[in-house]
PDB file of N, CA and C in Angstrom:
ATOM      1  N   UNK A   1       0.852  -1.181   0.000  1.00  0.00           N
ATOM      2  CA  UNK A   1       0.000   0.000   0.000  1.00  0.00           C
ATOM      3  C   UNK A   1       0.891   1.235   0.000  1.00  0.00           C
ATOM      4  N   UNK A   2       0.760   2.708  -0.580  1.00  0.00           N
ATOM      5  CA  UNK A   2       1.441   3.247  -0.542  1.00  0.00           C
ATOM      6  C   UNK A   2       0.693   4.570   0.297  1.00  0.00           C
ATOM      7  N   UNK A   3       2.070   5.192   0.616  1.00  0.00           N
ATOM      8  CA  UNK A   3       1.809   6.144   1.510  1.00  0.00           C
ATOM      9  C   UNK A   3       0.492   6.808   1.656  1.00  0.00           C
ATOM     10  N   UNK A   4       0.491   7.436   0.778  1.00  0.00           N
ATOM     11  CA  UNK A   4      -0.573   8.643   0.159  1.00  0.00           C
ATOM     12  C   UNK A   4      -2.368   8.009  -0.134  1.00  0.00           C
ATOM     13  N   UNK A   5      -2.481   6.316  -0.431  1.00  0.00           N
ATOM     14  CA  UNK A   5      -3.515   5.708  -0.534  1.00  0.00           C
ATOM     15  C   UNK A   5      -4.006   5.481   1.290  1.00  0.00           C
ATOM     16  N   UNK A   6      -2.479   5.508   1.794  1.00  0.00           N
ATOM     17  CA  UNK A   6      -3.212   4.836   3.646  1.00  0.00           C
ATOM     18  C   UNK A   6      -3.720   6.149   4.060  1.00  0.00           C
ATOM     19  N   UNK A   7      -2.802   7.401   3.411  1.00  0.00           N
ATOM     20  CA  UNK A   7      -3.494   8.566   4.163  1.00  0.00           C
ATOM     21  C   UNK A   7      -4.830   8.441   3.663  1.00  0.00           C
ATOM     22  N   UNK A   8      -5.186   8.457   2.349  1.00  0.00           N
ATOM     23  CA  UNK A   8      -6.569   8.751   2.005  1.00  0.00           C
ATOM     24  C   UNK A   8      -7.565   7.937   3.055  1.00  0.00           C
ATOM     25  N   UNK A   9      -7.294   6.118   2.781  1.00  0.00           N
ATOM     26  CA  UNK A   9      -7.933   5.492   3.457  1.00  0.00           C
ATOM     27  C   UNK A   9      -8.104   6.015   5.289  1.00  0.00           C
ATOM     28  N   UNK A  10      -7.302   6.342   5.688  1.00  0.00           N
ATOM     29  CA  UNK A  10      -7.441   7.277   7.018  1.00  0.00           C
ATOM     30  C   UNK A  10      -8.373   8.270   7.192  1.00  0.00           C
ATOM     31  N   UNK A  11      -7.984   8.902   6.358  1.00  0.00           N
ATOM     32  CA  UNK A  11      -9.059  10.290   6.344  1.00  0.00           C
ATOM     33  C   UNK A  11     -10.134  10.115   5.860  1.00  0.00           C
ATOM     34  N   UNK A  12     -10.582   8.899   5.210  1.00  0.00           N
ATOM     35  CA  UNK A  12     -11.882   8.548   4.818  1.00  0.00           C
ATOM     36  C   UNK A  12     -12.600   8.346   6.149  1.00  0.00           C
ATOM     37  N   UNK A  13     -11.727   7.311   6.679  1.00  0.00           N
ATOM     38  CA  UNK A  13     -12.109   6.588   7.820  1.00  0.00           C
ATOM     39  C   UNK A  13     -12.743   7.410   8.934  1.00  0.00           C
ATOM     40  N   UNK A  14     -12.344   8.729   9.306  1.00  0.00           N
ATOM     41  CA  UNK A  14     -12.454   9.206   9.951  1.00  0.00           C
ATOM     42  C   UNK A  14     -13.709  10.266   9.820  1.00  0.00           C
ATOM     43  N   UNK A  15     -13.757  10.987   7.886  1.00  0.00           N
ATOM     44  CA  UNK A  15     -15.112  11.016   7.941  1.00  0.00           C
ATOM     45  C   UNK A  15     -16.382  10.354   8.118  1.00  0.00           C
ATOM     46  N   UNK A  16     -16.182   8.776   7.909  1.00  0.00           N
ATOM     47  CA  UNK A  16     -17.137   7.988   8.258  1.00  0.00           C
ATOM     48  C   UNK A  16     -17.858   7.942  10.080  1.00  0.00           C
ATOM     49  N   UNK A  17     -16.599   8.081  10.456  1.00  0.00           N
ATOM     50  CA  UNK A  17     -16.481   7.786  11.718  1.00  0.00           C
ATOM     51  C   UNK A  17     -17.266   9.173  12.556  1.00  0.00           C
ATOM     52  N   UNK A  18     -17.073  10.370  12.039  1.00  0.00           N
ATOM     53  CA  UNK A  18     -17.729  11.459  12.087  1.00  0.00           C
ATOM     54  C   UNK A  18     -19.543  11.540  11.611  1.00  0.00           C
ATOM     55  N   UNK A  19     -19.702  10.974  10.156  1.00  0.00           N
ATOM     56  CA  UNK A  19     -20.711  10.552  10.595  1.00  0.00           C
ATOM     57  C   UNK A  19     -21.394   9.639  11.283  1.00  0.00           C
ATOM     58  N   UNK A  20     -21.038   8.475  11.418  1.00  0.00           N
ATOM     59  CA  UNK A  20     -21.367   7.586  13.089  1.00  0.00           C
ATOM     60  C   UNK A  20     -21.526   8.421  13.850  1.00  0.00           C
ATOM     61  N   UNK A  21     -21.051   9.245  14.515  1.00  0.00           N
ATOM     62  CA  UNK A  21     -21.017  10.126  15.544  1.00  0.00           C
ATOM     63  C   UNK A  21     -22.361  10.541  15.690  1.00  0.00           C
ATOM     64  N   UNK A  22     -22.273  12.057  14.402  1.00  0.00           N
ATOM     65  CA  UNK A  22     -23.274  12.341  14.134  1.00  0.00           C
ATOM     66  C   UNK A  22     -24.815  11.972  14.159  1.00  0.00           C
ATOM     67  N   UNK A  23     -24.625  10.635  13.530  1.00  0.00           N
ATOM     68  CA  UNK A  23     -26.243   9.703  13.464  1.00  0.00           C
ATOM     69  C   UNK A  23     -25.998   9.198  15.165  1.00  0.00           C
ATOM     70  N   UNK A  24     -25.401   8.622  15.810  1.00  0.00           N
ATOM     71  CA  UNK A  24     -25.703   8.090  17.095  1.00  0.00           C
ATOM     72  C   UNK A  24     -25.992   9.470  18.226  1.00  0.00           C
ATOM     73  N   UNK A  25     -26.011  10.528  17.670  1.00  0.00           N
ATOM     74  CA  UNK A  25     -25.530  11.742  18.302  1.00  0.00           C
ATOM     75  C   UNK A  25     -27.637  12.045  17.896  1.00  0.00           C
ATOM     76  N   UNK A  26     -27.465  12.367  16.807  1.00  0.00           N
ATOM     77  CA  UNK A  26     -28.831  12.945  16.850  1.00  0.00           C
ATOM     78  C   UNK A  26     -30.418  12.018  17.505  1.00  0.00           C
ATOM     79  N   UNK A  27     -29.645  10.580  17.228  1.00  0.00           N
ATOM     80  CA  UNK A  27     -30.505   9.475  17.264  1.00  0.00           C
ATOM     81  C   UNK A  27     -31.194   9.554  18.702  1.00  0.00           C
ATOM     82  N   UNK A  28     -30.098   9.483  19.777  1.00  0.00           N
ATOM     83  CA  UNK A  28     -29.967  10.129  21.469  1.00  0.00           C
ATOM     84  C   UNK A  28     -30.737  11.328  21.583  1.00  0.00           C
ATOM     85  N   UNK A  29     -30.716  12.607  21.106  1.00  0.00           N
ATOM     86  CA  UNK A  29     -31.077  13.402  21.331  1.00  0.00           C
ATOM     87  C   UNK A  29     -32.775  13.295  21.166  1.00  0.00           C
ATOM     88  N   UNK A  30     -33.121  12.591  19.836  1.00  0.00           N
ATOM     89  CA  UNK A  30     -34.446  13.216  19.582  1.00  0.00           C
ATOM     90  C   UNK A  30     -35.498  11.345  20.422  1.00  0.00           C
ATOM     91  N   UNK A  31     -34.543  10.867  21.027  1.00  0.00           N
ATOM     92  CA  UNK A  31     -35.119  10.076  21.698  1.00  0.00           C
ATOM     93  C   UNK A  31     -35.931  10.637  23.224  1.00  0.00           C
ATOM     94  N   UNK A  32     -37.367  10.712  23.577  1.00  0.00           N
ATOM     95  CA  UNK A  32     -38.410  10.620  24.452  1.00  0.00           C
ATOM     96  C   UNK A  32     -37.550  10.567  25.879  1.00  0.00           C
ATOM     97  N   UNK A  33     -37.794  11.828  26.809  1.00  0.00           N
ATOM     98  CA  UNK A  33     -37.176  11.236  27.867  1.00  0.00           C
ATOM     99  C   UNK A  33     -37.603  10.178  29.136  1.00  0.00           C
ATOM    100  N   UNK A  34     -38.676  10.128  28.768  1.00  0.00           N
ATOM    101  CA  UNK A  34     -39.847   8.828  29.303  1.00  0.00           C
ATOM    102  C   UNK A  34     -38.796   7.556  28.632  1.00  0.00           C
ATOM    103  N   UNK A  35     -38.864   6.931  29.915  1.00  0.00           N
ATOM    104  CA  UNK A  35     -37.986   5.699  29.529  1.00  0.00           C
ATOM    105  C   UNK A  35     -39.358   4.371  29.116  1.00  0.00           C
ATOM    106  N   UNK A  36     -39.185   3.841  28.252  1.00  0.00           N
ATOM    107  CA  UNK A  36     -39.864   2.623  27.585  1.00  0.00           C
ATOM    108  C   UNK A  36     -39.322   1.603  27.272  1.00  0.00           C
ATOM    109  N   UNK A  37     -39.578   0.059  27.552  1.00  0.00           N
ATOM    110  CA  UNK A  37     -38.793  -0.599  26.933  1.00  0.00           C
ATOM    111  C   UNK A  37     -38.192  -0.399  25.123  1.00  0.00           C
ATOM    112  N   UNK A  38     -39.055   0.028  24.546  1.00  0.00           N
ATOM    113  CA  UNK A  38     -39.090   0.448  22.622  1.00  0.00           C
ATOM    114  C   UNK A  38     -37.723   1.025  22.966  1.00  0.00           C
ATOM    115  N   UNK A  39     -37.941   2.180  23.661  1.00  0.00           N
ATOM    116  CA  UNK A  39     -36.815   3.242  24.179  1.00  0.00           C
ATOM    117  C   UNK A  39     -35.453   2.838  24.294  1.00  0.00           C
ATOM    118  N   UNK A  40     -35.623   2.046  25.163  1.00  0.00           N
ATOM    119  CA  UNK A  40     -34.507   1.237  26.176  1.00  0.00           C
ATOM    120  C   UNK A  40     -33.583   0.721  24.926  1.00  0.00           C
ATOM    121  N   UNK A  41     -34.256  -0.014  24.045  1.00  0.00           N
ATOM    122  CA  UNK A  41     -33.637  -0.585  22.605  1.00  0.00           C
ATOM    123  C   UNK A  41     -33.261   0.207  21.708  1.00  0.00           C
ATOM    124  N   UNK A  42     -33.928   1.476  21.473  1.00  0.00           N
ATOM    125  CA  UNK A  42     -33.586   2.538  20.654  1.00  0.00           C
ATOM    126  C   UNK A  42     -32.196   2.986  21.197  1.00  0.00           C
ATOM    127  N   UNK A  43     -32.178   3.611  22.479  1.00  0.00           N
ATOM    128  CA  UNK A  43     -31.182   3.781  23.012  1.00  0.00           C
ATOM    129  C   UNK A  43     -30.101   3.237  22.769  1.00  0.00           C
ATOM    130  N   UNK A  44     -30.076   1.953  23.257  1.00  0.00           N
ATOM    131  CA  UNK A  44     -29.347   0.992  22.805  1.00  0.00           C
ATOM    132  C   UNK A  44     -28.461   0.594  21.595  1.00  0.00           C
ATOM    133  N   UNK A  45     -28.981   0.875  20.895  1.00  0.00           N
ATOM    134  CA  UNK A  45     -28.718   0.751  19.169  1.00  0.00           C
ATOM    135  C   UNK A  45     -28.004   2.354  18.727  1.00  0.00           C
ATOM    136  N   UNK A  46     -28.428   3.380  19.663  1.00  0.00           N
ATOM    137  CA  UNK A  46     -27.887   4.777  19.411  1.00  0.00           C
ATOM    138  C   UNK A  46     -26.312   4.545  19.988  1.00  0.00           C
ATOM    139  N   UNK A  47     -26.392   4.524  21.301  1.00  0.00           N
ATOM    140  CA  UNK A  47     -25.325   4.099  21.992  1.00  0.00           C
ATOM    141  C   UNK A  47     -24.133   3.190  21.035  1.00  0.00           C
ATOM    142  N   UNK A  48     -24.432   1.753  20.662  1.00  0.00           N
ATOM    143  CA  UNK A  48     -23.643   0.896  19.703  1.00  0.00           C
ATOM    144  C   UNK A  48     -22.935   1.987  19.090  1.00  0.00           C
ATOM    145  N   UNK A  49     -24.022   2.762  18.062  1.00  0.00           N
ATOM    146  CA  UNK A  49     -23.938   3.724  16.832  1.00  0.00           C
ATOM    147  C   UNK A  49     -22.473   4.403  17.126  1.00  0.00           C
ATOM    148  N   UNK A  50     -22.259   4.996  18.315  1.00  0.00           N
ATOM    149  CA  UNK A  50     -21.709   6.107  18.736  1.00  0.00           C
ATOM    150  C   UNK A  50     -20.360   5.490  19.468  1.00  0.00           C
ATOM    151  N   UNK A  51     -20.160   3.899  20.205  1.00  0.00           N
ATOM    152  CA  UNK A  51     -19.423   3.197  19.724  1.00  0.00           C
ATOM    153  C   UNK A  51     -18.793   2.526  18.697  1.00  0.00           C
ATOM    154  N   UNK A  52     -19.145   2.497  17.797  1.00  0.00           N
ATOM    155  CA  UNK A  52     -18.363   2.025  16.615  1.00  0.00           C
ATOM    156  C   UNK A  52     -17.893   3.092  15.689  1.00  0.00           C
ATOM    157  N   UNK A  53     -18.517   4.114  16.231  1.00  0.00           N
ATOM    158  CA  UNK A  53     -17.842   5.533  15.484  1.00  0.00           C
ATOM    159  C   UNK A  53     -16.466   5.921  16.254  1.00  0.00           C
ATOM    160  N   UNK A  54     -16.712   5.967  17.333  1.00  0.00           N
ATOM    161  CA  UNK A  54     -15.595   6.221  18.348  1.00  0.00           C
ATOM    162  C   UNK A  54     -14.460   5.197  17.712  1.00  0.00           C
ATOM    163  N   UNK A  55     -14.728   4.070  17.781  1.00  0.00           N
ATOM    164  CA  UNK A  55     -13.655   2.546  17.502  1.00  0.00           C
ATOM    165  C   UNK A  55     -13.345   3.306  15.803  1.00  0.00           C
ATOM    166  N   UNK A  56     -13.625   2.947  15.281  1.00  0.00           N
ATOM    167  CA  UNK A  56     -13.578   3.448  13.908  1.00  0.00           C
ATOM    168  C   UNK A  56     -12.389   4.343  13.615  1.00  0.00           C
ATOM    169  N   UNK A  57     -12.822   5.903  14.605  1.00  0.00           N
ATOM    170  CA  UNK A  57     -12.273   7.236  14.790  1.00  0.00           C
ATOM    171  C   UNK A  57     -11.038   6.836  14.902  1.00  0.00           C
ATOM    172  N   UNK A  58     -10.784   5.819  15.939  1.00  0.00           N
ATOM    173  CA  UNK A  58      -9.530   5.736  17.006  1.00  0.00           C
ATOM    174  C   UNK A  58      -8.335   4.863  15.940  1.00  0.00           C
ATOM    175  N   UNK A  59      -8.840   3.476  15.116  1.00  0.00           N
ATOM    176  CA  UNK A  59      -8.572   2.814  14.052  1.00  0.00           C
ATOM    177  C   UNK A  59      -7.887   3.913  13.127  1.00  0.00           C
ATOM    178  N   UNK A  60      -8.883   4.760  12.372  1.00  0.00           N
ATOM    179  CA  UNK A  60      -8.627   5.620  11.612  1.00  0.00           C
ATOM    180  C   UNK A  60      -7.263   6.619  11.468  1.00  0.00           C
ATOM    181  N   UNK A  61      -7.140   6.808  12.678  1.00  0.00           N
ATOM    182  CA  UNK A  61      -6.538   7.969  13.471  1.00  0.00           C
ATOM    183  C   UNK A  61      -5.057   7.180  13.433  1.00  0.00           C
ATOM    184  N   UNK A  62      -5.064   5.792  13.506  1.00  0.00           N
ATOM    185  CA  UNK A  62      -3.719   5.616  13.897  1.00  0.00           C
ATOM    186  C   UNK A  62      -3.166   5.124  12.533  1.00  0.00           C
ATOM    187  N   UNK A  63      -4.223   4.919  11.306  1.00  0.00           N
ATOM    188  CA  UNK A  63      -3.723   4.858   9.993  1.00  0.00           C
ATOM    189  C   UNK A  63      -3.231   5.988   9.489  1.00  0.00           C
ATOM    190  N   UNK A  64      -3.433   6.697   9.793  1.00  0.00           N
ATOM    191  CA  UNK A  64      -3.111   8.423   9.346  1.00  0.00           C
ATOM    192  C   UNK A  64      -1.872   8.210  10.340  1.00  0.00           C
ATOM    193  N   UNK A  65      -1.398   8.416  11.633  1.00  0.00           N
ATOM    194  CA  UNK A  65      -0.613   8.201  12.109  1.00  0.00           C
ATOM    195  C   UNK A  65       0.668   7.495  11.824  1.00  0.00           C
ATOM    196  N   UNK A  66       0.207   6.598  11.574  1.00  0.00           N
ATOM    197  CA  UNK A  66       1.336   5.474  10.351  1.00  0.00           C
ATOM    198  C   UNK A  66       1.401   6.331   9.472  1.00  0.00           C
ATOM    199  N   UNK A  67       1.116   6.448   8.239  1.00  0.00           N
ATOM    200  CA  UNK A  67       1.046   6.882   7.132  1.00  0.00           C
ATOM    201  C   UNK A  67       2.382   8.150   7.476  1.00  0.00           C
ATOM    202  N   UNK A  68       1.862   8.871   8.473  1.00  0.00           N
ATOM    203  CA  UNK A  68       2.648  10.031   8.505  1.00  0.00           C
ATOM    204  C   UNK A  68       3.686  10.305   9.205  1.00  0.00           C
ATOM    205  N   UNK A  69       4.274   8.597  10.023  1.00  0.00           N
ATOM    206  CA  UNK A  69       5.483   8.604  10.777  1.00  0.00           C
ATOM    207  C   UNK A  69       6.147   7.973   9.605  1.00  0.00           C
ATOM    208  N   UNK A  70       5.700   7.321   8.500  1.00  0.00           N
ATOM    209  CA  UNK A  70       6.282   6.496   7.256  1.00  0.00           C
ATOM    210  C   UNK A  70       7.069   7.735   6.105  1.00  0.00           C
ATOM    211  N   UNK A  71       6.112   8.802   6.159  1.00  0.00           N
ATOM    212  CA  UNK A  71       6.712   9.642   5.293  1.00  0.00           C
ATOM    213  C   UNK A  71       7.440  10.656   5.981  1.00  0.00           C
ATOM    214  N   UNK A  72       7.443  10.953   7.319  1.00  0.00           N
ATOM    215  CA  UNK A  72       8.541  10.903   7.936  1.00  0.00           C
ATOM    216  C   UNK A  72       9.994  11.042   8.023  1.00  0.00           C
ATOM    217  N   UNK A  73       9.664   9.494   7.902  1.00  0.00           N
ATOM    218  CA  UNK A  73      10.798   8.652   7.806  1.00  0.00           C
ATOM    219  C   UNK A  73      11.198   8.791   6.353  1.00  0.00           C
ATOM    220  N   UNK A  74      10.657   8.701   5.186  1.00  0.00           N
ATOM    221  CA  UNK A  74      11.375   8.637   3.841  1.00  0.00           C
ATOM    222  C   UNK A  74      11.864  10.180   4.000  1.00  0.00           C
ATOM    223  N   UNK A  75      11.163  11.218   4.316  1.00  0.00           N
ATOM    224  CA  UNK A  75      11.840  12.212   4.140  1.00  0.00           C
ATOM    225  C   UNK A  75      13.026  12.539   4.946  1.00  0.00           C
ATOM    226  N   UNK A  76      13.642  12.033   6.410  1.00  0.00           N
ATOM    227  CA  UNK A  76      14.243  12.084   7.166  1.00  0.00           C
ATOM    228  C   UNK A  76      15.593  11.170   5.982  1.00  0.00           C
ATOM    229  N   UNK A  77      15.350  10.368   5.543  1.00  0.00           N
ATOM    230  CA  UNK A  77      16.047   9.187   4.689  1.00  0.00           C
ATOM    231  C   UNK A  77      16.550  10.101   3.323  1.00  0.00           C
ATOM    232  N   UNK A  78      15.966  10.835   2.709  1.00  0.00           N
ATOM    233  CA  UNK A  78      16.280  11.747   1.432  1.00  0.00           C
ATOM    234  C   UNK A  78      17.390  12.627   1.946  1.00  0.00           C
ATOM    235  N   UNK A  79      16.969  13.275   3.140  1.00  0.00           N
ATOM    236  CA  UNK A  79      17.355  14.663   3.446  1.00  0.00           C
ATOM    237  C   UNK A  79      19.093  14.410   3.670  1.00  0.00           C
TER     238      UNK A  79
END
């Protein structure tokens, strides 16, 4: 894989991960504050949402991270 494709794939990752956020973010909000079992599951499924965005984020974050201790390094290696 080359440098510049892991950054992309990173920074994709991370807009995705932003929207996860987003959808588990609004999902919470416009949920009833009367607790219901329906609720309880909605919740539930918002919550996940907003975990796997987070996981995602964190994944994402350290591909970009790589990517950019790699070029780094080639440029530290040229210079």
């Amino acid at each position: 894989m080359q440098i510049d494709s892991a950054m992309s794939y990173g920074l994709q990752g991370l807009g995705r991960a932003q929207q996860q956020v987003e959808q588990g973010s609004r999902e919470i909000a416009s949920l009833p504050v009367q607790s219901e079992s329906s609720q309880s599951k909605d919740l539930t499924q918002s919550v996940m949402t907003l975990q796997q965005g987070q996981n995602e984020a964190q994944a994402s974050a350290r591909v970009v991270k790589s990517a950019d201790d790699m070029m780094g390094t080639l440029i530290d290696i040229r210079v």
